[in-house]
PDB file of N, CA and C in Angstrom:
ATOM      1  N   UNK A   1     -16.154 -41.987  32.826  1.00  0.00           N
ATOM      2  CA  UNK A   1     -17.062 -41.562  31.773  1.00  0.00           C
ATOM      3  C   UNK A   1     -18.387 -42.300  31.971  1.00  0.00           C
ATOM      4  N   UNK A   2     -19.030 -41.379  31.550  1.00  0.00           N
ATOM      5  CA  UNK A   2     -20.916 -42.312  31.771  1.00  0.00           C
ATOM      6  C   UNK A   2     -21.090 -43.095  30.548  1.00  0.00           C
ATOM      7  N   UNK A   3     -22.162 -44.255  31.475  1.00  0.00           N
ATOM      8  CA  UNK A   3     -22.956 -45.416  30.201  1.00  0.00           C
ATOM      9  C   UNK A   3     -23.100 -44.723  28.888  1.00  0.00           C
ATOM     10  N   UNK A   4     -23.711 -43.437  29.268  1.00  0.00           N
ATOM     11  CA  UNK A   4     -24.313 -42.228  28.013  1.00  0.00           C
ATOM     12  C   UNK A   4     -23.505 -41.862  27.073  1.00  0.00           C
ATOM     13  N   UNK A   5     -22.465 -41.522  27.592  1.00  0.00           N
ATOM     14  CA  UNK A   5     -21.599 -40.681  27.022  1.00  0.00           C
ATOM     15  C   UNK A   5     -20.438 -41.616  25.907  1.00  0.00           C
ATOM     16  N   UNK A   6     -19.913 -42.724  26.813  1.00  0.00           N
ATOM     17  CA  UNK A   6     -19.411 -43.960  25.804  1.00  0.00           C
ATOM     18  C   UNK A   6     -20.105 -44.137  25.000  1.00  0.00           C
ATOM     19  N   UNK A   7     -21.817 -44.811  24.946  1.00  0.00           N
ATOM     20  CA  UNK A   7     -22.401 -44.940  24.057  1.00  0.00           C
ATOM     21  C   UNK A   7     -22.873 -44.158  22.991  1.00  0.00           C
ATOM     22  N   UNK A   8     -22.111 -42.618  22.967  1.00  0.00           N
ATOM     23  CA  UNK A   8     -22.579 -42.131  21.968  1.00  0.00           C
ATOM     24  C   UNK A   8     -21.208 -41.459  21.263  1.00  0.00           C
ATOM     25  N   UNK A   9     -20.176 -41.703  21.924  1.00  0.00           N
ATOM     26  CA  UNK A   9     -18.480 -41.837  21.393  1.00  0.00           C
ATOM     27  C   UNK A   9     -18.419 -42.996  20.363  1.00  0.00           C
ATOM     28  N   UNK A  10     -19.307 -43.922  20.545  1.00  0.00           N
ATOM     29  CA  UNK A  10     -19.058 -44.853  19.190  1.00  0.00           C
ATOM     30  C   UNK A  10     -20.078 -44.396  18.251  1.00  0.00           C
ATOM     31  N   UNK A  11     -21.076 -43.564  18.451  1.00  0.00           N
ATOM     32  CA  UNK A  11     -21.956 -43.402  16.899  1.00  0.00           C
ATOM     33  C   UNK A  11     -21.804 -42.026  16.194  1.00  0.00           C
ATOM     34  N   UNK A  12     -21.419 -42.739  14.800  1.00  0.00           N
ATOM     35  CA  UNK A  12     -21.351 -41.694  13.978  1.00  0.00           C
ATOM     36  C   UNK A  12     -22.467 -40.794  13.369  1.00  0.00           C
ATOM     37  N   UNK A  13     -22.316 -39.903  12.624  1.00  0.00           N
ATOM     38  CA  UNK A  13     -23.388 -39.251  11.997  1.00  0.00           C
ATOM     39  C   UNK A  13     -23.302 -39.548  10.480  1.00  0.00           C
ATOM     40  N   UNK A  14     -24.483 -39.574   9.717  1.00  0.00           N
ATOM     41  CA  UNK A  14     -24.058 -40.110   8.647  1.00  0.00           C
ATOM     42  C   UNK A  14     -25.562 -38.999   7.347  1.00  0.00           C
ATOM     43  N   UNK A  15     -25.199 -38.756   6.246  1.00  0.00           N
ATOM     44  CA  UNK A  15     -26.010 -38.035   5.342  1.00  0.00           C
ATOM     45  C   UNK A  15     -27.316 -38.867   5.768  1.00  0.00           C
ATOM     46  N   UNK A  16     -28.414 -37.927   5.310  1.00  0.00           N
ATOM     47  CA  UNK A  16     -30.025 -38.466   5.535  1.00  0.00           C
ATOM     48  C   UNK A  16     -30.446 -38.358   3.927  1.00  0.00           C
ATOM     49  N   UNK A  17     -30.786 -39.304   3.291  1.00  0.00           N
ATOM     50  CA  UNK A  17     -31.037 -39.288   1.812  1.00  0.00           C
ATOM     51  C   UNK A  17     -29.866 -39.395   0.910  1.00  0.00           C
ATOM     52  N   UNK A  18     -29.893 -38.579  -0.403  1.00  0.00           N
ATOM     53  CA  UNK A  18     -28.768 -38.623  -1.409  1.00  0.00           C
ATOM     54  C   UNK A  18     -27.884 -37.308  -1.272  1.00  0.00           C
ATOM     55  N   UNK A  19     -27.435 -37.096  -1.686  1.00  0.00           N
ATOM     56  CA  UNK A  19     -26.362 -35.484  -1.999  1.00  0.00           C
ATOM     57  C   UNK A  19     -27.388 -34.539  -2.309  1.00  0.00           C
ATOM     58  N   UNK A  20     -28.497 -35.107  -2.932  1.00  0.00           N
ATOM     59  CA  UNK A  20     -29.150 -33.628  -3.532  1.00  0.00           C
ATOM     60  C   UNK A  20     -30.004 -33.400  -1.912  1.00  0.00           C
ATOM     61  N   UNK A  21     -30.461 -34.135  -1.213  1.00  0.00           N
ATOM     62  CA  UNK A  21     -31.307 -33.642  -0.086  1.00  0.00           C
ATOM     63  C   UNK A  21     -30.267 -32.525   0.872  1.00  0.00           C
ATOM     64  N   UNK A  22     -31.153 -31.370   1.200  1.00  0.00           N
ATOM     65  CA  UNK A  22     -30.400 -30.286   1.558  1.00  0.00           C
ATOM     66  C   UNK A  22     -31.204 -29.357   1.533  1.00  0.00           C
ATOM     67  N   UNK A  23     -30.245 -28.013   1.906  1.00  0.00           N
ATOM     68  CA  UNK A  23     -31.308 -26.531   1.402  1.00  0.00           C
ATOM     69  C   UNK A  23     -29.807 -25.914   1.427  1.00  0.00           C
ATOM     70  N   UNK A  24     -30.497 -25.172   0.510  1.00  0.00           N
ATOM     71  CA  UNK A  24     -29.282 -23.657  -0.248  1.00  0.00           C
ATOM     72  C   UNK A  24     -30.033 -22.823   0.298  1.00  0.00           C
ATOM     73  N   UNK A  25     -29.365 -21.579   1.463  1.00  0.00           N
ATOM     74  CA  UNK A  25     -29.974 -20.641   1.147  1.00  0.00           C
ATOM     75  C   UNK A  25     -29.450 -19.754   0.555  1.00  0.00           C
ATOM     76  N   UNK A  26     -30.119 -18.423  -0.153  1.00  0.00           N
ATOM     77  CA  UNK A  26     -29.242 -17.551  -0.851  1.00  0.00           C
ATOM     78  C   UNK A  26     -29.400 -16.210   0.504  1.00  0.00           C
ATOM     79  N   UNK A  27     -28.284 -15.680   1.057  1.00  0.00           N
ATOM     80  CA  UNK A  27     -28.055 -15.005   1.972  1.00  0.00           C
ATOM     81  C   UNK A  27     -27.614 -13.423   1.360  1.00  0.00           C
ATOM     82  N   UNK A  28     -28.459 -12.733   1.437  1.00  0.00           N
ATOM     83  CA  UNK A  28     -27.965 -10.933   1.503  1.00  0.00           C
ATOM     84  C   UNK A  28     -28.146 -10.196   2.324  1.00  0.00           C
ATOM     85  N   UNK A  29     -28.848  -8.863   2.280  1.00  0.00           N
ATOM     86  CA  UNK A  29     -29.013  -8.211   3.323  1.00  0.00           C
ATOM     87  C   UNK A  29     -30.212  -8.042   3.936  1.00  0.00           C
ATOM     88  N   UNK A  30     -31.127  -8.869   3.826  1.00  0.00           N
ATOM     89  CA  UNK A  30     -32.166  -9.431   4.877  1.00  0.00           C
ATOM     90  C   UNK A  30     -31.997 -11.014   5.756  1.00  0.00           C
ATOM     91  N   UNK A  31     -32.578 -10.558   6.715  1.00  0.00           N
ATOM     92  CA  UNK A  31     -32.259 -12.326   7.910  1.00  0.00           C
ATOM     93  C   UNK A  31     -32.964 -12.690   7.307  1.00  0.00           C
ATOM     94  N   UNK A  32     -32.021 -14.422   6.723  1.00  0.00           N
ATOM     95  CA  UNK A  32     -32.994 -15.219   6.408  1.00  0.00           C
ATOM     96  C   UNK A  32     -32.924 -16.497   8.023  1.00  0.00           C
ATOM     97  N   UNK A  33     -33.198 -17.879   7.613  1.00  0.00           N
ATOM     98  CA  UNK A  33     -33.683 -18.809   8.572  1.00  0.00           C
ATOM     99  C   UNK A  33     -33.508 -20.121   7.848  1.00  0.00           C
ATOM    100  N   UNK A  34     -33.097 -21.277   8.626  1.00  0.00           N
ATOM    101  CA  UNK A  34     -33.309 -22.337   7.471  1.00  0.00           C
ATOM    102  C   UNK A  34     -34.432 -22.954   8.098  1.00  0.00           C
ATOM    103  N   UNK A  35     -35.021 -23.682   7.142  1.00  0.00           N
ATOM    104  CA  UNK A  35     -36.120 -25.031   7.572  1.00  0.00           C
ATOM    105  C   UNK A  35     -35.738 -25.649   8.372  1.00  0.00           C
ATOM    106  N   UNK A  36     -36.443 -26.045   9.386  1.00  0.00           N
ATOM    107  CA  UNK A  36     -37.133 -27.324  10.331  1.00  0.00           C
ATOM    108  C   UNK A  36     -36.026 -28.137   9.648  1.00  0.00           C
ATOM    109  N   UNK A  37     -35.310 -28.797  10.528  1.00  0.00           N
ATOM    110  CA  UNK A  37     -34.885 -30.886   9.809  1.00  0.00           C
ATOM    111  C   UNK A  37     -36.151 -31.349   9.874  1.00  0.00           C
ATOM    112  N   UNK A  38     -36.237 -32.531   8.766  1.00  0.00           N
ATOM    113  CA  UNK A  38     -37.556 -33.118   9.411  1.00  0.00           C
ATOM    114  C   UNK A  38     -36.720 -34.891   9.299  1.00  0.00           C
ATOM    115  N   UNK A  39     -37.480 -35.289   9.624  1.00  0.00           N
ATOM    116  CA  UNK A  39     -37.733 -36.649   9.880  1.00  0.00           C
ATOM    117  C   UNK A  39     -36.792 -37.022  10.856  1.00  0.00           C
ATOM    118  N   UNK A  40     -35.636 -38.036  10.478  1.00  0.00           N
ATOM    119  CA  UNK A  40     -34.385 -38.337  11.526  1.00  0.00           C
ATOM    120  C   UNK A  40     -33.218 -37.903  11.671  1.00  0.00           C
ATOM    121  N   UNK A  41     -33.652 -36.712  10.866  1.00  0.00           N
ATOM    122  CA  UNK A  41     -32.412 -35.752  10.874  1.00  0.00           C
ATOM    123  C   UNK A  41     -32.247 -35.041  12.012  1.00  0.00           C
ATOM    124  N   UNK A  42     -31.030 -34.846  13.071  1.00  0.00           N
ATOM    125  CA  UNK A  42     -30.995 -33.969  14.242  1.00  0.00           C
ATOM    126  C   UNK A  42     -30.007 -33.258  14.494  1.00  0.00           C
ATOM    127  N   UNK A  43     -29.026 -33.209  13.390  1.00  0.00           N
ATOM    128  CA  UNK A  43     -27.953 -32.371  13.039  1.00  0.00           C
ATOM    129  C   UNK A  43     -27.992 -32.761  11.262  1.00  0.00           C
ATOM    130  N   UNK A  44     -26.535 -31.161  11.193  1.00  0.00           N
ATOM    131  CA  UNK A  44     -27.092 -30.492  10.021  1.00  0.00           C
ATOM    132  C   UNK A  44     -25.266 -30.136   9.703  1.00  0.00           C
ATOM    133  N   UNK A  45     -24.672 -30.429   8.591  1.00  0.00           N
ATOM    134  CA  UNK A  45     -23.475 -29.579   8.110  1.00  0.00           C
ATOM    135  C   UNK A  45     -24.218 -28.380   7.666  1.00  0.00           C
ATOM    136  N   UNK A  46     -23.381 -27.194   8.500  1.00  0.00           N
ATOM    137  CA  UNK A  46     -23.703 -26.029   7.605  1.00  0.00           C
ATOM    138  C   UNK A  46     -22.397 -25.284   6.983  1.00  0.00           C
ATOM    139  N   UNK A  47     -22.757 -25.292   5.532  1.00  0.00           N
ATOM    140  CA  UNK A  47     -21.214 -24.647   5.050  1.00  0.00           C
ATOM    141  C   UNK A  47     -21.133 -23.389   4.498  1.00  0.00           C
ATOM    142  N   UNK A  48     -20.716 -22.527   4.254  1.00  0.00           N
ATOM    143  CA  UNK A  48     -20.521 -21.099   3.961  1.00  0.00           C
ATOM    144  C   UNK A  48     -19.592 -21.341   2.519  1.00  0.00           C
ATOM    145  N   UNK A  49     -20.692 -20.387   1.275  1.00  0.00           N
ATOM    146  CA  UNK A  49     -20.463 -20.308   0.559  1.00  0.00           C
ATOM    147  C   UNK A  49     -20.564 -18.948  -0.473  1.00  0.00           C
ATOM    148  N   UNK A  50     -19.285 -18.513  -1.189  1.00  0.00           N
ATOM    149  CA  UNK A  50     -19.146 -17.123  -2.284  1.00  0.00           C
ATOM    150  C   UNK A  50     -19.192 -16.021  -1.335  1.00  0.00           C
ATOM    151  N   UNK A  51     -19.616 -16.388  -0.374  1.00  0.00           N
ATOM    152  CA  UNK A  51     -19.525 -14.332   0.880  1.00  0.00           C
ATOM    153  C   UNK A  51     -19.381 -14.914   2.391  1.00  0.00           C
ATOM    154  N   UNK A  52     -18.898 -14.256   3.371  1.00  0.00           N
ATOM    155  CA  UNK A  52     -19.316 -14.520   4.278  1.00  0.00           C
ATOM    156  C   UNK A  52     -20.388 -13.706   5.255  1.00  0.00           C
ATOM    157  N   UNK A  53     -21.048 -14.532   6.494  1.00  0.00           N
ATOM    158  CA  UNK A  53     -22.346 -13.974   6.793  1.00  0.00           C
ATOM    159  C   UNK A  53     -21.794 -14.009   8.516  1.00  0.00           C
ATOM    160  N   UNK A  54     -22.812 -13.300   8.706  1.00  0.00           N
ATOM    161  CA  UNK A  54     -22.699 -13.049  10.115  1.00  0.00           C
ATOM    162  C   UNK A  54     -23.978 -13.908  10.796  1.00  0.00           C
ATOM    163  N   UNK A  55     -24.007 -14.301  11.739  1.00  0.00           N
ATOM    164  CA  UNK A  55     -25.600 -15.275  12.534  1.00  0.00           C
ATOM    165  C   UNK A  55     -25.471 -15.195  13.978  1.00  0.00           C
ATOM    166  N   UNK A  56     -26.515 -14.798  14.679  1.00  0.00           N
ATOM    167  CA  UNK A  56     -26.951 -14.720  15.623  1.00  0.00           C
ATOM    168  C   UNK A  56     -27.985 -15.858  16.040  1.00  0.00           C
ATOM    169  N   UNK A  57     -27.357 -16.310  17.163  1.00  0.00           N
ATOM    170  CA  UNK A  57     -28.178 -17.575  17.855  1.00  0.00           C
ATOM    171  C   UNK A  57     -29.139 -17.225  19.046  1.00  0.00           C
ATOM    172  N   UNK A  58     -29.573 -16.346  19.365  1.00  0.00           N
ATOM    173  CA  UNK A  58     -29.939 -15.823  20.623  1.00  0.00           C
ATOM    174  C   UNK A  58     -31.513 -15.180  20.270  1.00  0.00           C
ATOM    175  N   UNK A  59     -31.662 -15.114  19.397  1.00  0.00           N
ATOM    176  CA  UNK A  59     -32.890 -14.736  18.638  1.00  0.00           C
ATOM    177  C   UNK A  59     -32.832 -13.212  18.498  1.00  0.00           C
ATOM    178  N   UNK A  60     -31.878 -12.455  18.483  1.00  0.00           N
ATOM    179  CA  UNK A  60     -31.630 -11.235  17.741  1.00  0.00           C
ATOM    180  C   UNK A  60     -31.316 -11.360  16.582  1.00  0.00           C
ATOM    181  N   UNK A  61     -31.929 -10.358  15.734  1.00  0.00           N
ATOM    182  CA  UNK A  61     -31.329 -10.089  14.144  1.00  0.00           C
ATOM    183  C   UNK A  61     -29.446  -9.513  14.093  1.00  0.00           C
ATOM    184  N   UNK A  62     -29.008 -10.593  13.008  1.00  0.00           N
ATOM    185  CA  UNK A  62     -27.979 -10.036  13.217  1.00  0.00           C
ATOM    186  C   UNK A  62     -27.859  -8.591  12.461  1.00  0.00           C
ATOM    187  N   UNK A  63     -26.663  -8.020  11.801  1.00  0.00           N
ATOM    188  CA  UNK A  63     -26.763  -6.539  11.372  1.00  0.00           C
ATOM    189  C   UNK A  63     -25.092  -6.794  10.604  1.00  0.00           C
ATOM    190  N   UNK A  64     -25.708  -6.528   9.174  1.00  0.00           N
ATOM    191  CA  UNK A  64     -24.355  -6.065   8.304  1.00  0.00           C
ATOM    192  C   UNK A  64     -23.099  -5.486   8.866  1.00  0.00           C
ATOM    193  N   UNK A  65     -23.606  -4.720  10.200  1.00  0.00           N
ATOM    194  CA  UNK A  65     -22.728  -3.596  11.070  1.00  0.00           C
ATOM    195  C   UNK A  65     -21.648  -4.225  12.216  1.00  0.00           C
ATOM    196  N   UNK A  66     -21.810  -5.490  12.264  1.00  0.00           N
ATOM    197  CA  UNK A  66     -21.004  -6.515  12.592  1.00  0.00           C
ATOM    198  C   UNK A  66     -21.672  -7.317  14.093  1.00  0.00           C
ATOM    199  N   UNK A  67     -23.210  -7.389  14.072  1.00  0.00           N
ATOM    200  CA  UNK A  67     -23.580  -7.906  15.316  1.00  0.00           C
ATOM    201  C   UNK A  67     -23.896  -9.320  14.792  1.00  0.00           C
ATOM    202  N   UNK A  68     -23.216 -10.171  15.612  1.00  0.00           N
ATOM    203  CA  UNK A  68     -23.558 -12.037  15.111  1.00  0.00           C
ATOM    204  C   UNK A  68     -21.875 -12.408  15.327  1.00  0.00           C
ATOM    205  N   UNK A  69     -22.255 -14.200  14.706  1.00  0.00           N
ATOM    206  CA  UNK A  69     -20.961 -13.954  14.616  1.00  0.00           C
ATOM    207  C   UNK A  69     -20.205 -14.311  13.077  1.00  0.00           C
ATOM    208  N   UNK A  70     -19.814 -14.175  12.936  1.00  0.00           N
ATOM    209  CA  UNK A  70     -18.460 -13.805  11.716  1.00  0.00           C
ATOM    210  C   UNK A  70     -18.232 -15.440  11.249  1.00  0.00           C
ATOM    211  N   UNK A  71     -19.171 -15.839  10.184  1.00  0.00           N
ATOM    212  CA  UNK A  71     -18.637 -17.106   9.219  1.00  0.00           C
ATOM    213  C   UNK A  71     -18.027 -16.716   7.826  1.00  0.00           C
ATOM    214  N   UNK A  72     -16.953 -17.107   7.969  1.00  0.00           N
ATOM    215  CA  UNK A  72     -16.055 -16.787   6.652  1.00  0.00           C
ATOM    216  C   UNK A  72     -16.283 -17.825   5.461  1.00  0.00           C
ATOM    217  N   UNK A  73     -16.360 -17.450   4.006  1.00  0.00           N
ATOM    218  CA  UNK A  73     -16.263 -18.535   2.971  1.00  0.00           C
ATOM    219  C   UNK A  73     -15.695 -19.724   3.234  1.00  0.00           C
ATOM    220  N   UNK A  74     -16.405 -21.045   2.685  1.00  0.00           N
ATOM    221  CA  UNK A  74     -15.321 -22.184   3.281  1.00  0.00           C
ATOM    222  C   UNK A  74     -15.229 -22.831   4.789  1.00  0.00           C
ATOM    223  N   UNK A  75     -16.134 -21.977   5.650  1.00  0.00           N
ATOM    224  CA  UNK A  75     -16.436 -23.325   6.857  1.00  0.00           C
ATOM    225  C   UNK A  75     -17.300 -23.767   6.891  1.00  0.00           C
ATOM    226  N   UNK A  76     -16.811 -24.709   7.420  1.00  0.00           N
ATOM    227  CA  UNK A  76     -17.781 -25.951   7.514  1.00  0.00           C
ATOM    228  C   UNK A  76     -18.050 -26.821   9.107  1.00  0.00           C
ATOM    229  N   UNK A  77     -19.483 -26.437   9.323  1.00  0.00           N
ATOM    230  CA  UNK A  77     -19.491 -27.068  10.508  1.00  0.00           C
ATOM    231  C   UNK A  77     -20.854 -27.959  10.670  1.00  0.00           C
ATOM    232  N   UNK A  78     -20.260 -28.678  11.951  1.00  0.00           N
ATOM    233  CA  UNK A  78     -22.013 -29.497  12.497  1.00  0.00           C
ATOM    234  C   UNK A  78     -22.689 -29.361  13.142  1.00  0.00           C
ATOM    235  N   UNK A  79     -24.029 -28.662  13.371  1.00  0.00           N
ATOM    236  CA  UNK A  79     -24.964 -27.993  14.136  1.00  0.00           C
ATOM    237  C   UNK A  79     -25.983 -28.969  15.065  1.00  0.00           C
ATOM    238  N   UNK A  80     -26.658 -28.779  15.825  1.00  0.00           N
ATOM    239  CA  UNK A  80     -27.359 -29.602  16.422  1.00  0.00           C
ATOM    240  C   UNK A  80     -28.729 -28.874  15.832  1.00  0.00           C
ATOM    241  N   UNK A  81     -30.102 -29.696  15.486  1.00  0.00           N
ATOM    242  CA  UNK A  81     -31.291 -28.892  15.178  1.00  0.00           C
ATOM    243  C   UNK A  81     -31.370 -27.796  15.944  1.00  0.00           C
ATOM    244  N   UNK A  82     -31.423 -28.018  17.389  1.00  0.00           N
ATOM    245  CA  UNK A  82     -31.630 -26.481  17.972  1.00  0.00           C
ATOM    246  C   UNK A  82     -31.073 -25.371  17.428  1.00  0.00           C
ATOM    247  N   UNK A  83     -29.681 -25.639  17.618  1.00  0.00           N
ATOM    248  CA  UNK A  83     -28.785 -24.571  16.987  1.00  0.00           C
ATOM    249  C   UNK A  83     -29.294 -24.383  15.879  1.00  0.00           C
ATOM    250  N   UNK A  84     -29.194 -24.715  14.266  1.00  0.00           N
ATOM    251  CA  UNK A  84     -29.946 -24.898  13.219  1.00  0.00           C
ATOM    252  C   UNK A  84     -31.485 -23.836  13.289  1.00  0.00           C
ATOM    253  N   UNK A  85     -32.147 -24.220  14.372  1.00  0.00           N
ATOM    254  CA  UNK A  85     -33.387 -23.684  14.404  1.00  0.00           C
ATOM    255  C   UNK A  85     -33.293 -22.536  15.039  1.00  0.00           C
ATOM    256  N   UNK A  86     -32.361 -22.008  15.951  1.00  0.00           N
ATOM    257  CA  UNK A  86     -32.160 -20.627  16.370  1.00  0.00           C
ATOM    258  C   UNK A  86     -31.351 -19.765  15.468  1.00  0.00           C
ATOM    259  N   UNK A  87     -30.557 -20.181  14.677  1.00  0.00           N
ATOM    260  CA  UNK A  87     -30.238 -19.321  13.579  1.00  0.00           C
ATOM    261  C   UNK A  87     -30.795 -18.273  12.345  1.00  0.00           C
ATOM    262  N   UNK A  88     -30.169 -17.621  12.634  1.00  0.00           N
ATOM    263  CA  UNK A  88     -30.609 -15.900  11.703  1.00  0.00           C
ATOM    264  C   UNK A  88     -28.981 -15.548  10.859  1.00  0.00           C
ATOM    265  N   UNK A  89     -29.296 -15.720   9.847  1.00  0.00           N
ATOM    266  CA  UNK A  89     -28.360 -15.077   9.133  1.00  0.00           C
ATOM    267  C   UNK A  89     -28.546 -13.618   8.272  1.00  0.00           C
ATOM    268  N   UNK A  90     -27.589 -13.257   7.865  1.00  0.00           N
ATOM    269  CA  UNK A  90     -27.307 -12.240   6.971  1.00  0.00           C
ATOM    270  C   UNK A  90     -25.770 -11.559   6.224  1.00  0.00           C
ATOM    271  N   UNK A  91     -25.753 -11.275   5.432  1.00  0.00           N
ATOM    272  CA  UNK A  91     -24.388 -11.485   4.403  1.00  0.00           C
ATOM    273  C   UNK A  91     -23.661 -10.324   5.297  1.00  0.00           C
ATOM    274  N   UNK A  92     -22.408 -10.681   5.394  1.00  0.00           N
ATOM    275  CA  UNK A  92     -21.343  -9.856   6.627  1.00  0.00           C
ATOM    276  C   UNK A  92     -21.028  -8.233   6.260  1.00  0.00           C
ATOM    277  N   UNK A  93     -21.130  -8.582   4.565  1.00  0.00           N
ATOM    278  CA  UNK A  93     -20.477  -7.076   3.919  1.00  0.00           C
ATOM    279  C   UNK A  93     -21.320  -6.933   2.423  1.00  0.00           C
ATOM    280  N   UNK A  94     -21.915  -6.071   2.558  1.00  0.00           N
ATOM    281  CA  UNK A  94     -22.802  -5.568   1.548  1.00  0.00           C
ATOM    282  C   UNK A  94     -22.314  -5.908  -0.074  1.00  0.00           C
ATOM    283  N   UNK A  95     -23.199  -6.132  -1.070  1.00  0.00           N
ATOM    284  CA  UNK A  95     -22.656  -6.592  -2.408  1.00  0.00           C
ATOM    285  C   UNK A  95     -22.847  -8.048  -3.120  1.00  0.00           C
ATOM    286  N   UNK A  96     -22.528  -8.757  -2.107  1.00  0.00           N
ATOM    287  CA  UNK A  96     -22.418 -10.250  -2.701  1.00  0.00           C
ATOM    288  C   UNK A  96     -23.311 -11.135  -1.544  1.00  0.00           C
ATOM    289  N   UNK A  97     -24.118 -11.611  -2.680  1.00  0.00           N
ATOM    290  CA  UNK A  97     -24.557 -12.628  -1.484  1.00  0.00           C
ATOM    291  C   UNK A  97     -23.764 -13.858  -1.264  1.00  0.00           C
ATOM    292  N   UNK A  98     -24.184 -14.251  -0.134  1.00  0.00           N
ATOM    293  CA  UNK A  98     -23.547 -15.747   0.545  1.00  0.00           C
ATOM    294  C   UNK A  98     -24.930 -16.942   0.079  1.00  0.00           C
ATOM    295  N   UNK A  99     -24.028 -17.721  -0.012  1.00  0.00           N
ATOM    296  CA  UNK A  99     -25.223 -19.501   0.098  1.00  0.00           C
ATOM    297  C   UNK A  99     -24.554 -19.898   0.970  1.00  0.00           C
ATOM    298  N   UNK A 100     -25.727 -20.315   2.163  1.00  0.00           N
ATOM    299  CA  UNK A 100     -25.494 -21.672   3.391  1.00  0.00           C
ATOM    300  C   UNK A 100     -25.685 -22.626   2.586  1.00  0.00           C
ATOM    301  N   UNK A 101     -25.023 -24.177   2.476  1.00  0.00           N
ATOM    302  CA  UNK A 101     -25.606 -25.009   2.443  1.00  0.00           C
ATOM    303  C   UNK A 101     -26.136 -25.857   3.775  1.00  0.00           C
ATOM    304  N   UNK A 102     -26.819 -26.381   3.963  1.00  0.00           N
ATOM    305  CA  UNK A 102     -27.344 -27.283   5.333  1.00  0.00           C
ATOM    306  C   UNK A 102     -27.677 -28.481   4.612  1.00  0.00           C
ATOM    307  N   UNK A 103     -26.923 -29.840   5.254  1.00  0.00           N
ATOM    308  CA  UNK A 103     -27.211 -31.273   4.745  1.00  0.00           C
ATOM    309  C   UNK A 103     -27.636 -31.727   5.779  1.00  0.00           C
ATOM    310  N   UNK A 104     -28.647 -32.671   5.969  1.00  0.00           N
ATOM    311  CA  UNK A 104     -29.461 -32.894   7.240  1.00  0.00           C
ATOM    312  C   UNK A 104     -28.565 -33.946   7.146  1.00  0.00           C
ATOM    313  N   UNK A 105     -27.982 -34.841   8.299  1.00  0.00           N
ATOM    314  CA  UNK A 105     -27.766 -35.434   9.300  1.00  0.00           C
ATOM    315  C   UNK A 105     -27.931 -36.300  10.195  1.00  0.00           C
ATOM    316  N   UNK A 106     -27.951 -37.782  10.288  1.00  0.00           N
ATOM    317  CA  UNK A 106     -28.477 -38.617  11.426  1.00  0.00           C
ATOM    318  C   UNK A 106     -27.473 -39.610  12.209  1.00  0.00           C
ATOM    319  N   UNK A 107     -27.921 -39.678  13.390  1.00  0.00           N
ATOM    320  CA  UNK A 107     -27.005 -40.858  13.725  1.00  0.00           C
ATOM    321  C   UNK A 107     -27.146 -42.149  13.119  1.00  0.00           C
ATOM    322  N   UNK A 108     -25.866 -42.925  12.970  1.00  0.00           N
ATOM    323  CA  UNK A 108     -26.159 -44.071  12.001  1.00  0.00           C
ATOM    324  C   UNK A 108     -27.076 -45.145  12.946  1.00  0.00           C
ATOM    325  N   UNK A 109     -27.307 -45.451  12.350  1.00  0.00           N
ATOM    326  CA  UNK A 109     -28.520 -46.775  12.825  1.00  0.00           C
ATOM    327  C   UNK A 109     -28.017 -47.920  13.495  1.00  0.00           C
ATOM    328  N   UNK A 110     -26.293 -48.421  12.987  1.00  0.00           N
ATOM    329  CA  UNK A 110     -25.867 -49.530  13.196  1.00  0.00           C
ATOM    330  C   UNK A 110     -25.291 -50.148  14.614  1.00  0.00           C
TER     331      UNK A 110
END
């Protein structure tokens, strides 16, 4: 294993601010996008919430019609900014919108 790679097997990621720092988006049937991280944030939990949405990373719009891919209510994952910043969402099945949450993210300091 590389110098690199050990050294970053021991650092964790840890919240950037309080619980309230974040963004909700509210997701229907237009692509939305989330904000830029800013500061030392370089990953992001993004969680799927009340619908699920479909997202395309490639810089195509995704489509209600099933082009993207398929996030169901209830996951929860950790994005890298890029990823984060190439994302396009839109709600999977017409009716209900979805909320992303996105919590910015940093490696711990220690």
């Amino acid at each position: 294993m590389n110098t690199q790679l050990q050294q970053n097997a021991l650092v964790e990621l840890v919240p950037v601010g309080n619980s309230a720092v974040g963004e909700e988006l509210v997701v229907d049937n237009l692509v939305v996008q989330a904000a830029a991280l800013m500061g030392v944030a370089t990953h992001a939990v993004v969680s799927i919430k009340d619908a699920a949405v479909l997202v395309t990373f490639d810089g195509s719009a995704p489509a209600s019609s099933g082009a993207g891919v398929l996030y169901a209510v209830g996951e929860r994952e950790v994005w890298h900014q890029n990823r984060l910043a190439a994302a396009k969402f839109i709600e999977a099945v017409g009716g209900s919108d979805a909320v992303v949450r996105v919590e910015p993210m940093c490696f711990d300091p220690q």
